[in-house]
Protein backbone atom coordinates (compact mmCIF):
# COMPACT_ATOMS: atom_id res chain seq x y z
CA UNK A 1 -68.44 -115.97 -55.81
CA UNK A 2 -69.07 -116.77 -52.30
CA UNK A 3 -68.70 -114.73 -48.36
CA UNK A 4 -64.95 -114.47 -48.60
CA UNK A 5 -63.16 -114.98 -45.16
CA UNK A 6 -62.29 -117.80 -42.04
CA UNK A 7 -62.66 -117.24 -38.49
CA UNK A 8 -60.38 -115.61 -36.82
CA UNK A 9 -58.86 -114.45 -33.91
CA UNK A 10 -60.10 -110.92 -33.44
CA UNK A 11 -63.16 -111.55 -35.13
CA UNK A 12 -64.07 -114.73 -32.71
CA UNK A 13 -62.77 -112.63 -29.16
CA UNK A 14 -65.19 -109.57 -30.68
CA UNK A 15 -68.58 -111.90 -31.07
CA UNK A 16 -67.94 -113.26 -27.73
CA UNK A 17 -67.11 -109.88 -26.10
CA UNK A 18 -70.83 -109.10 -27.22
CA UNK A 19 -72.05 -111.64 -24.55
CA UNK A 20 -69.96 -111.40 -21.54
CA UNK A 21 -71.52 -114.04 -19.25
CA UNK A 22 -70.75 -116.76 -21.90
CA UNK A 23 -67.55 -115.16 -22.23
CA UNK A 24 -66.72 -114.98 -19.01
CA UNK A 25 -68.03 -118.59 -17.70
CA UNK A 26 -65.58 -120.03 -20.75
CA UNK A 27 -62.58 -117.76 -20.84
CA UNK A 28 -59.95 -120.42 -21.08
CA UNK A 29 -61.03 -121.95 -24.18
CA UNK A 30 -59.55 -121.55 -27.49
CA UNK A 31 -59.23 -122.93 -30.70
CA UNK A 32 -56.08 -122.40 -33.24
CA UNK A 33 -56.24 -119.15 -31.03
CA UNK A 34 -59.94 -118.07 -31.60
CA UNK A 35 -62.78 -118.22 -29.14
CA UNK A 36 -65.45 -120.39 -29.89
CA UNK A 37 -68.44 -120.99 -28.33
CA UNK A 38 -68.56 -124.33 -25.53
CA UNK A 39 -71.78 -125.12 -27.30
CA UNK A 40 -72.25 -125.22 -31.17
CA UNK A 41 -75.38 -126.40 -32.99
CA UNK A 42 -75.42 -129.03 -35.26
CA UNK A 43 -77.90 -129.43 -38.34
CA UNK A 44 -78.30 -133.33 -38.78
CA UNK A 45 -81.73 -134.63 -37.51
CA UNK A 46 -84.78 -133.88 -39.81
CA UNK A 47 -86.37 -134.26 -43.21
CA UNK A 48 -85.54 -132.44 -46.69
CA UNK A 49 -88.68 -130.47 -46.50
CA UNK A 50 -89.35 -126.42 -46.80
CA UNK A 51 -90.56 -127.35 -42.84
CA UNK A 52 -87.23 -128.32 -41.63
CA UNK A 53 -85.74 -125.19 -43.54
CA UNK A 54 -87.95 -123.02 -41.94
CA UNK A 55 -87.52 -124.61 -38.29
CA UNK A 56 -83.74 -124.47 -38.93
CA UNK A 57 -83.52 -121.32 -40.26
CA UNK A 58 -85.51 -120.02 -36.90
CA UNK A 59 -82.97 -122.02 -34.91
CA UNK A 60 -79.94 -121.47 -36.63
CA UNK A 61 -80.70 -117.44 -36.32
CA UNK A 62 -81.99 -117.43 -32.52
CA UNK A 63 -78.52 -119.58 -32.03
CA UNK A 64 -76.92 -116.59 -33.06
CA UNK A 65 -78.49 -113.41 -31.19
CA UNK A 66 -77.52 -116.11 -27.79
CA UNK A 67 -73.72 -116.05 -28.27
CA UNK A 68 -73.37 -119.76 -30.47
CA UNK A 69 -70.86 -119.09 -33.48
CA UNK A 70 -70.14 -122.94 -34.21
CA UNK A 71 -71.88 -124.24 -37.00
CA UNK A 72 -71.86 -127.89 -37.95
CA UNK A 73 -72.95 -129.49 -41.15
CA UNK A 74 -72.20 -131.75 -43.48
CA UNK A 75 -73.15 -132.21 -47.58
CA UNK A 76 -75.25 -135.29 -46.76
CA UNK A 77 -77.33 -133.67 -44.08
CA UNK A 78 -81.04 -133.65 -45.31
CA UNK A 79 -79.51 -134.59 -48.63
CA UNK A 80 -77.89 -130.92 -49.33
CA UNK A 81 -80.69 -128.62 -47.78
CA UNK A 82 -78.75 -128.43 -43.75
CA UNK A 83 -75.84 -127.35 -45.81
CA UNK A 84 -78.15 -124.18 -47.96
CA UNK A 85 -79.77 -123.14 -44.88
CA UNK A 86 -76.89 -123.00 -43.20
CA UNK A 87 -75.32 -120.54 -46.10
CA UNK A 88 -78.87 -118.44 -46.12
CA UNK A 89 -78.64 -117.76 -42.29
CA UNK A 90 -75.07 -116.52 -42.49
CA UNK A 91 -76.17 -114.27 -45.52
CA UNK A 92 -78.41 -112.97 -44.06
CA UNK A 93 -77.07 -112.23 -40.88
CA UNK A 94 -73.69 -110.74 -42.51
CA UNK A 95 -76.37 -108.29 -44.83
CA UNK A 96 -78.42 -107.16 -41.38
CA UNK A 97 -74.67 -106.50 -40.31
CA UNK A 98 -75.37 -109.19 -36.90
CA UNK A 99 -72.54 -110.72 -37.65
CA UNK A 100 -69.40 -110.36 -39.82
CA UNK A 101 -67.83 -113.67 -41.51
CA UNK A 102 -64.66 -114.16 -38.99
CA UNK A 103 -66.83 -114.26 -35.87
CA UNK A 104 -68.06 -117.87 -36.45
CA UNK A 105 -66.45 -120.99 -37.22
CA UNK A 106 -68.26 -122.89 -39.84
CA UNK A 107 -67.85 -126.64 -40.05
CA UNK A 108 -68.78 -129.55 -42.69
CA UNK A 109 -68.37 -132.74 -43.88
CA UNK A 110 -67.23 -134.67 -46.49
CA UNK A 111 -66.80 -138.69 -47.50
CA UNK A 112 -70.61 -139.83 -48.39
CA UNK A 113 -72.25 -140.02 -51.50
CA UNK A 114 -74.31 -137.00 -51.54
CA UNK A 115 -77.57 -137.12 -53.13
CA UNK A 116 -79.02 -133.27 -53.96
CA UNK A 117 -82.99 -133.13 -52.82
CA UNK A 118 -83.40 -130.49 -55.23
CA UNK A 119 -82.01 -132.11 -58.05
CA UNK A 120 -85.54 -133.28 -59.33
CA UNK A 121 -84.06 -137.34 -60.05
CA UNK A 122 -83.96 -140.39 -58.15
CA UNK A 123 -81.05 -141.07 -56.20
CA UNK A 124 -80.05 -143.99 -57.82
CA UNK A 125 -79.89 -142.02 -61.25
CA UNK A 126 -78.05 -138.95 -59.53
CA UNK A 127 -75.28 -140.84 -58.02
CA UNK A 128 -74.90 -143.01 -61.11
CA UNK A 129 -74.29 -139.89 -63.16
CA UNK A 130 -72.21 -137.48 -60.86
CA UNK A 131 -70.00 -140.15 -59.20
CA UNK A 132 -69.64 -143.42 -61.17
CA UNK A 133 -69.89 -142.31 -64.64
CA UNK A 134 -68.33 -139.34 -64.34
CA UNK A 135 -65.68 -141.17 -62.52
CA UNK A 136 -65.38 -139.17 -58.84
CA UNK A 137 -66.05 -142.59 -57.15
CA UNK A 138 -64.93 -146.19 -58.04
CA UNK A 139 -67.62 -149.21 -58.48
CA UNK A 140 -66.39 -150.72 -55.02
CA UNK A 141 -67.13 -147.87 -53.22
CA UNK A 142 -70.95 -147.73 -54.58
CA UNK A 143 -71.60 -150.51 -51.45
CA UNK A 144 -70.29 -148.38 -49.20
CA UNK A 145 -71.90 -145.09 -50.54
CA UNK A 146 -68.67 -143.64 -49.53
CA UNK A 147 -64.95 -142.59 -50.69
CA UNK A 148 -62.13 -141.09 -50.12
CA UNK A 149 -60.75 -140.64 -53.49
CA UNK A 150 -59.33 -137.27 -54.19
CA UNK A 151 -61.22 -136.21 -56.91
CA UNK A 152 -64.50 -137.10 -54.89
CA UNK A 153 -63.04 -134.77 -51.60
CA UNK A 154 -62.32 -132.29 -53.97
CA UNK A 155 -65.57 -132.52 -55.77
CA UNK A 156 -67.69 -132.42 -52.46
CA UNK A 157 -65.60 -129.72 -50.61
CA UNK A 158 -66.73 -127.42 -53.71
CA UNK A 159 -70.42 -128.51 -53.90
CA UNK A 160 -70.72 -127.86 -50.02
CA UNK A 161 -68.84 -124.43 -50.70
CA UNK A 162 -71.19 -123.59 -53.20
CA UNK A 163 -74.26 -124.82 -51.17
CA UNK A 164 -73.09 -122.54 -48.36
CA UNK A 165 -72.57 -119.39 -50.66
CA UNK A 166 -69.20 -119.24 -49.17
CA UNK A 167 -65.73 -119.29 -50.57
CA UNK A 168 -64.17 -120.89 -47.86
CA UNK A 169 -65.01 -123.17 -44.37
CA UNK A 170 -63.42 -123.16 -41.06
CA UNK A 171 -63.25 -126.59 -40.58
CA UNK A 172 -63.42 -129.56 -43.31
CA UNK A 173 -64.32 -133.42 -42.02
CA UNK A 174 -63.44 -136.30 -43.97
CA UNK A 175 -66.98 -138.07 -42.76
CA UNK A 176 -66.38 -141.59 -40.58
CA UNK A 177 -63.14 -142.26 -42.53
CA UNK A 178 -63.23 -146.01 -40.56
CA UNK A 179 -66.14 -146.85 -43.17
CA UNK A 180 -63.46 -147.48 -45.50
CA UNK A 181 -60.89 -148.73 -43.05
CA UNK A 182 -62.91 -151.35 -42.28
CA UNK A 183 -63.28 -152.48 -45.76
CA UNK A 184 -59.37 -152.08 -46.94
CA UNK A 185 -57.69 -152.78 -44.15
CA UNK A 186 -55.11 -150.31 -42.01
CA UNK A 187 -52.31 -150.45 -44.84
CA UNK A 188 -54.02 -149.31 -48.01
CA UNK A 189 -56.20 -147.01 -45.57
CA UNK A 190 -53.88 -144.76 -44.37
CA UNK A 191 -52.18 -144.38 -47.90
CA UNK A 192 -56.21 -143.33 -49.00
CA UNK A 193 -55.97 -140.63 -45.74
CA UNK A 194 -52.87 -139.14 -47.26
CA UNK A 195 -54.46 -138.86 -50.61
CA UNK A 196 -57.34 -137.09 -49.29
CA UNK A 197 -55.09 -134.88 -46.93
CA UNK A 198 -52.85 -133.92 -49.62
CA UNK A 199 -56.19 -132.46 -51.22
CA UNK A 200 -57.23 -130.68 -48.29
CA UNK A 201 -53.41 -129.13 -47.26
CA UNK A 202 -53.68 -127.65 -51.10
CA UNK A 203 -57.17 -126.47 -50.18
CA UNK A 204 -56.25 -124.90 -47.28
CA UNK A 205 -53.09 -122.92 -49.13
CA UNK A 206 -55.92 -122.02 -51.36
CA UNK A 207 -57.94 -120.50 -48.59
CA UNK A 208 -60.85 -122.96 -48.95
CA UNK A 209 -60.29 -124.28 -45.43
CA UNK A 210 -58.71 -123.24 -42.39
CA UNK A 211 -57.94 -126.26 -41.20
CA UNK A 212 -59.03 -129.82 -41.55
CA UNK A 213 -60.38 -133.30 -39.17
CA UNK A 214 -61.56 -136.16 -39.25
CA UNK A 215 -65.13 -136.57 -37.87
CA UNK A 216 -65.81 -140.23 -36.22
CA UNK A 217 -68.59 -142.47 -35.37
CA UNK A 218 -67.06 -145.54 -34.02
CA UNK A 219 -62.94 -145.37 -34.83
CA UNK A 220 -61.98 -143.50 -31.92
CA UNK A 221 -64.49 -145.11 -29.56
CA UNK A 222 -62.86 -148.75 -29.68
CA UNK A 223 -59.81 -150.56 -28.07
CA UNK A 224 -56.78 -150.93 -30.55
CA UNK A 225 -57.67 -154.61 -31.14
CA UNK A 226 -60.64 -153.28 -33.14
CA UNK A 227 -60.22 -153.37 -36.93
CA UNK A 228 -62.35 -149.78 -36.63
CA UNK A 229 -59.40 -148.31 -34.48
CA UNK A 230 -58.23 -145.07 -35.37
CA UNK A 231 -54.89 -144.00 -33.88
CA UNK A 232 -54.29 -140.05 -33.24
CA UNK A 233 -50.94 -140.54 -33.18
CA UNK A 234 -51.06 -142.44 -36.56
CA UNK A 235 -53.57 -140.19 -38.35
CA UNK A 236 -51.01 -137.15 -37.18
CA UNK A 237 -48.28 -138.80 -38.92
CA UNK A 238 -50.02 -139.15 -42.11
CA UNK A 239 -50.74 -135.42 -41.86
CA UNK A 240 -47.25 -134.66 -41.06
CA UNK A 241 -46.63 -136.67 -44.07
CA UNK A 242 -48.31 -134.62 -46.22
CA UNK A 243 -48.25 -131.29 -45.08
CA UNK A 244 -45.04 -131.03 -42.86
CA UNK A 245 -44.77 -129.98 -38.94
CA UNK A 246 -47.34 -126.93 -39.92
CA UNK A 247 -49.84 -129.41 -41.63
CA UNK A 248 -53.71 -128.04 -41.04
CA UNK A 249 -55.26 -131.32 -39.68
CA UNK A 250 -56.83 -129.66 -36.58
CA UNK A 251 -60.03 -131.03 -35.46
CA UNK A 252 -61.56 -134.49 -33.99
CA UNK A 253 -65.12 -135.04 -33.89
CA UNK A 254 -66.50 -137.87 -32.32
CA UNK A 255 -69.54 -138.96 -30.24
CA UNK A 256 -69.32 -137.99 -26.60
CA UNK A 257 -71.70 -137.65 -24.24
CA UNK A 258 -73.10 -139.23 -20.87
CA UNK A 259 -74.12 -142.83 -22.43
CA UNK A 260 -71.11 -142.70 -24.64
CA UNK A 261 -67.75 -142.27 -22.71
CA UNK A 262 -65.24 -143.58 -24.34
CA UNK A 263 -63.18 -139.88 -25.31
CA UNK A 264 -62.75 -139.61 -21.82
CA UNK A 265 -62.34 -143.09 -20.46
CA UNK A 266 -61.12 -145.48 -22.63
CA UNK A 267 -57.43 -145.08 -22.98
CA UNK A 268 -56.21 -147.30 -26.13
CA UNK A 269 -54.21 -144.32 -27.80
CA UNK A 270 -50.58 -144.19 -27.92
CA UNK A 271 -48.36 -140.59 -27.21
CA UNK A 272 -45.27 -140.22 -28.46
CA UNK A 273 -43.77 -143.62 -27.13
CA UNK A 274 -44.70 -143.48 -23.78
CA UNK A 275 -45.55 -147.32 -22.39
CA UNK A 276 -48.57 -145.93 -20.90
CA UNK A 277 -51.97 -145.36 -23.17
CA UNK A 278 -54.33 -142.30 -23.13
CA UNK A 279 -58.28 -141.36 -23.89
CA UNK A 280 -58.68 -140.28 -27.44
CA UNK A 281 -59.46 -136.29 -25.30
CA UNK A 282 -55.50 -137.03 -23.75
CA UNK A 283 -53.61 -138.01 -26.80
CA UNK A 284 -55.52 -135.07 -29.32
CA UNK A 285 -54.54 -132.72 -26.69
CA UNK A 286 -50.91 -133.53 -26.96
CA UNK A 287 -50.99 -132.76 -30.64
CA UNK A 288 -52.81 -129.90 -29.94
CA UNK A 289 -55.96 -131.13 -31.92
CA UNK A 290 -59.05 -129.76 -31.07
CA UNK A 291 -62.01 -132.00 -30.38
CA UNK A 292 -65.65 -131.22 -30.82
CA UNK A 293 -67.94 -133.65 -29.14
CA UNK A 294 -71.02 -134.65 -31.33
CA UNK A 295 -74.15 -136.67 -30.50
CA UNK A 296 -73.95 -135.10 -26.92
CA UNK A 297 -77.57 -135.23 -26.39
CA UNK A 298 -77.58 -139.13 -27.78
CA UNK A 299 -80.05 -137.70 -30.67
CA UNK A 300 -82.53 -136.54 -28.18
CA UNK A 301 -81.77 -139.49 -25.48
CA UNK A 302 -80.64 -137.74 -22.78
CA UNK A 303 -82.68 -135.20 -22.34
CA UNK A 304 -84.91 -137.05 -19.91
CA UNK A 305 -84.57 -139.83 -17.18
CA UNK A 306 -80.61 -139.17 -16.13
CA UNK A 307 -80.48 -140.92 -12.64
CA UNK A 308 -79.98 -138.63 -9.98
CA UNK A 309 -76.72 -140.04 -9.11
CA UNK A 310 -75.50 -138.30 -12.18
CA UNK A 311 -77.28 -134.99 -11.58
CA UNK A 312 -75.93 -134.46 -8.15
CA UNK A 313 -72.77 -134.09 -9.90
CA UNK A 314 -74.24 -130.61 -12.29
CA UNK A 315 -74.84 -127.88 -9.46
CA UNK A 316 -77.85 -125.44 -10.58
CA UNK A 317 -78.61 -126.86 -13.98
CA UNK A 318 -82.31 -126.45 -15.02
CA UNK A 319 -82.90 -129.71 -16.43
CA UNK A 320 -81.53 -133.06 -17.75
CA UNK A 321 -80.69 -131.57 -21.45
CA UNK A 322 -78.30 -129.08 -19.96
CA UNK A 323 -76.96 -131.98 -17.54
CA UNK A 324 -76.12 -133.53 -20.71
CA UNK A 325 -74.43 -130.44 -22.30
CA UNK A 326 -72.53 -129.23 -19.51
CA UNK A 327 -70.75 -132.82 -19.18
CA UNK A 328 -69.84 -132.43 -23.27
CA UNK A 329 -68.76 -128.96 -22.54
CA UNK A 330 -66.99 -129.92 -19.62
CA UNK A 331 -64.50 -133.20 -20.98
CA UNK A 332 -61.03 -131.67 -20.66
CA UNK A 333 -59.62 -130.88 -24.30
CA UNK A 334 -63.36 -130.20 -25.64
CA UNK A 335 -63.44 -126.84 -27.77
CA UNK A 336 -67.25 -127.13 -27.94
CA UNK A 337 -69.86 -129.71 -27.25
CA UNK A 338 -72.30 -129.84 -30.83
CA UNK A 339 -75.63 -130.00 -30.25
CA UNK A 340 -78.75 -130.48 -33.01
CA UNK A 341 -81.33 -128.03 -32.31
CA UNK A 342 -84.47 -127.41 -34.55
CA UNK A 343 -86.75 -125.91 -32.57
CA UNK A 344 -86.74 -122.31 -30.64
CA UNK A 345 -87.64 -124.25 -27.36
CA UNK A 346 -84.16 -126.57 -27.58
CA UNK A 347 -81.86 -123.73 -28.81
CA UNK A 348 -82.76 -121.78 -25.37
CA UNK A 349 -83.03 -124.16 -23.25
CA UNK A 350 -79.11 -125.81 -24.64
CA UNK A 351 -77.93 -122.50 -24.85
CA UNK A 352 -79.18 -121.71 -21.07
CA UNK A 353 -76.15 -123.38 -20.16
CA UNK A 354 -74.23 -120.57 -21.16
CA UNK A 355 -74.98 -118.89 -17.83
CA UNK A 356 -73.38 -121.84 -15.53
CA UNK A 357 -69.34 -122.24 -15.65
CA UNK A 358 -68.06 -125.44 -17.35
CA UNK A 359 -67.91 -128.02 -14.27
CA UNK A 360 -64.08 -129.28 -13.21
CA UNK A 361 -64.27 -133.10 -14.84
CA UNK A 362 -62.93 -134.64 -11.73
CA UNK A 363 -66.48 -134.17 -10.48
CA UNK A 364 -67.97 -136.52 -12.81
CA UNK A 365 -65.54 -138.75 -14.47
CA UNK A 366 -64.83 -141.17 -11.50
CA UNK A 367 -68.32 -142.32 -12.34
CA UNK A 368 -67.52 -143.84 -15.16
CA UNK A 369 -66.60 -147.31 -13.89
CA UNK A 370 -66.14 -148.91 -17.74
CA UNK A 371 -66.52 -146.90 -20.92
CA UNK A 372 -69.00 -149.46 -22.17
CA UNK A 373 -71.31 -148.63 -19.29
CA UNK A 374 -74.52 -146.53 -20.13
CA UNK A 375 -75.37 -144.23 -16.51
CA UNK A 376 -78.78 -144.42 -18.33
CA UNK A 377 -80.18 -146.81 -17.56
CA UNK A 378 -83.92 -146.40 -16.63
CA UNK A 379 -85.15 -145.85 -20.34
């Protein structure tokens, strides 16, 4: 048995009432009612090595004791190891009574062959014997390394739940769903999205999730001509579908950050029959979806060289990293901007930005004259 308990309301407000500058610089945001943090930290980047547990571990806890209680993971993340250290630190802290379970939101991701580092066998042999012989995954998806088949979401939502020593997670992503868009075409894709959702509504009646999403690389980051389009407005409907008008898909993640604009400028997403389109930020915010920008330092890209023309934009910010953040953290509809940080050094210096308010976007998004257009453009 794992940490029973989900975020929640009072438990969210009563970790953020224990850092009242952060508190009050982002009063006004909420998720499904709870109060999560405008930065969370993400565990992606780095090897499968006792090293990277250790630096995590560090990062994960100082992320804590600073006022961050949004977690993001994912099964495949240093092949299983993001997902255990992740678990450890929230053990930990729950046993030194610095946190209790519903003051964080924890988030992961499912949809990719995962391959266990501590397994002891080569990958090749693992998946071969947990996903195509024991039948989780079909032959066609072994290309891809990637499915949607119920029994695999199933399968992978308990292996993460186990590798987190919890019984239950805040958030669950199927993991860059287009992958198999792209190979299946729109038709037979969405009927594989309501297959997987119907597993996730009965995991969430079962308490394993609060809520589910979908995160993105590339499907809601391209014009509705591209076979890799994802449609909020479609993907809604499928959950509605499925789980009714109180469904539990809740959450968006996509890349979105000062070289990659598109959640905020290109608008290719159709509302509720109006003739005139929105940005992917617009439409999720009319379903009330929450969105949690990822990638928002470009994996260590923008933390340097951001023209000035940008930065006179970001009043009293220290540096070009929290330039980055606070324009994540700032995109209207945003619940918090994820950002991977392994070392002491990057979790204050992201987490600094807790001190300045979130800017207003009109300040900044007027620069963006085409959503294709890096502002970075001396590196």
């Amino acid at each position: 048995m794992g940490i029973a308990g989900l975020a929640s309301k009072e438990g969210t407000t009563r970790f953020m009432e224990r850092f009242p500058v952060a508190l009050d610089k982002a009063s006004s945001r909420r998720f499904r009612k709870m109060r999560p943090s405008s930065v969370g930290i993400g565990t992606y980047l780095g090897q499968p090595t006792a090293e990277d547990d250790a630096a995590y571990t560090a990062s994960l806890a100082r992320a804590l004791a600073l006022g961050c209680n949004v977690i993001d993971t994912a099964i495949v993340y240093r092949h299983m190891r993001s997902e255990r250290v992740v678990g450890k630190v929230i053990q930990d802290a729950i046993a030194a009574q610095k946190i209790a379970r519903d003051e964080i939101l924890v988030c992961t991701k499912g949809g990719y062959f995962s391959y266990d580092a501590d397994s002891g066998i080569p990958a090749e042999q693992y998946f071969q014997k947990h996903f195509i012989s024991s039948g989780l995954a079909s032959e066609t998806d072994v290309a891809l390394q990637h499915s949607l088949r119920p029994e695999f979401i199933k399968h992978q939502l308990n292996q993460s739940l186990t590798n987190l020593g919890l019984d239950s997670v805040d958030i669950y992503y199927l993991h860059n769903p287009e992958t198999q868009l792209e190979r299946v075409g729109r038709a037979a894709f969405l009927e594989q999205l309501a297959a997987a959702f119907t597993v996730l509504e009965e995991a969430a009646s079962a308490g394993k999730i609060g809520c589910y999403g979908l995160a993105t690389w590339a499907g809601f980051r391209v014009a509705d001509d591209n076979p890799s389009y994802l449609s909020v407005e479609e993907v809604v409907k499928v959950a509605q579908k499925v789980g009714g008008e109180n469904h539990h898909f809740g959450a968006i993640q996509l890349p979105l950050n000062l070289s990659k604009t598109e959640g905020v400028a290109l608008n290719k997403q159709t509302v509720k029959g109006k003739t005139s389109k929105v940005s992917v930020t617009a439409a999720a915010a009319e379903h009330r979806i929450g969105i949690f920008a990822s990638a928002t330092l470009d994996q260590g890209k923008l933390t340097k060289f951001i023209p000035p023309l940008v930065k006179q934009h970001f009043r009293k910010l220290e540096n070009d990293t929290q330039v980055a953040v606070q324009f994540a953290r700032s995109c209207t509809g945003v619940v918090s901007a994820l950002v991977g940080m392994k070392t002491l050094s990057h979790v204050d210096e992201a987490l600094g930005i807790f001190n300045a308010n979130p800017e207003s976007p009109e300040n900044f998004i007027r620069l963006f004259e085409s959503p294709d257009r890096s502002l970075v453009t001396n590196r």
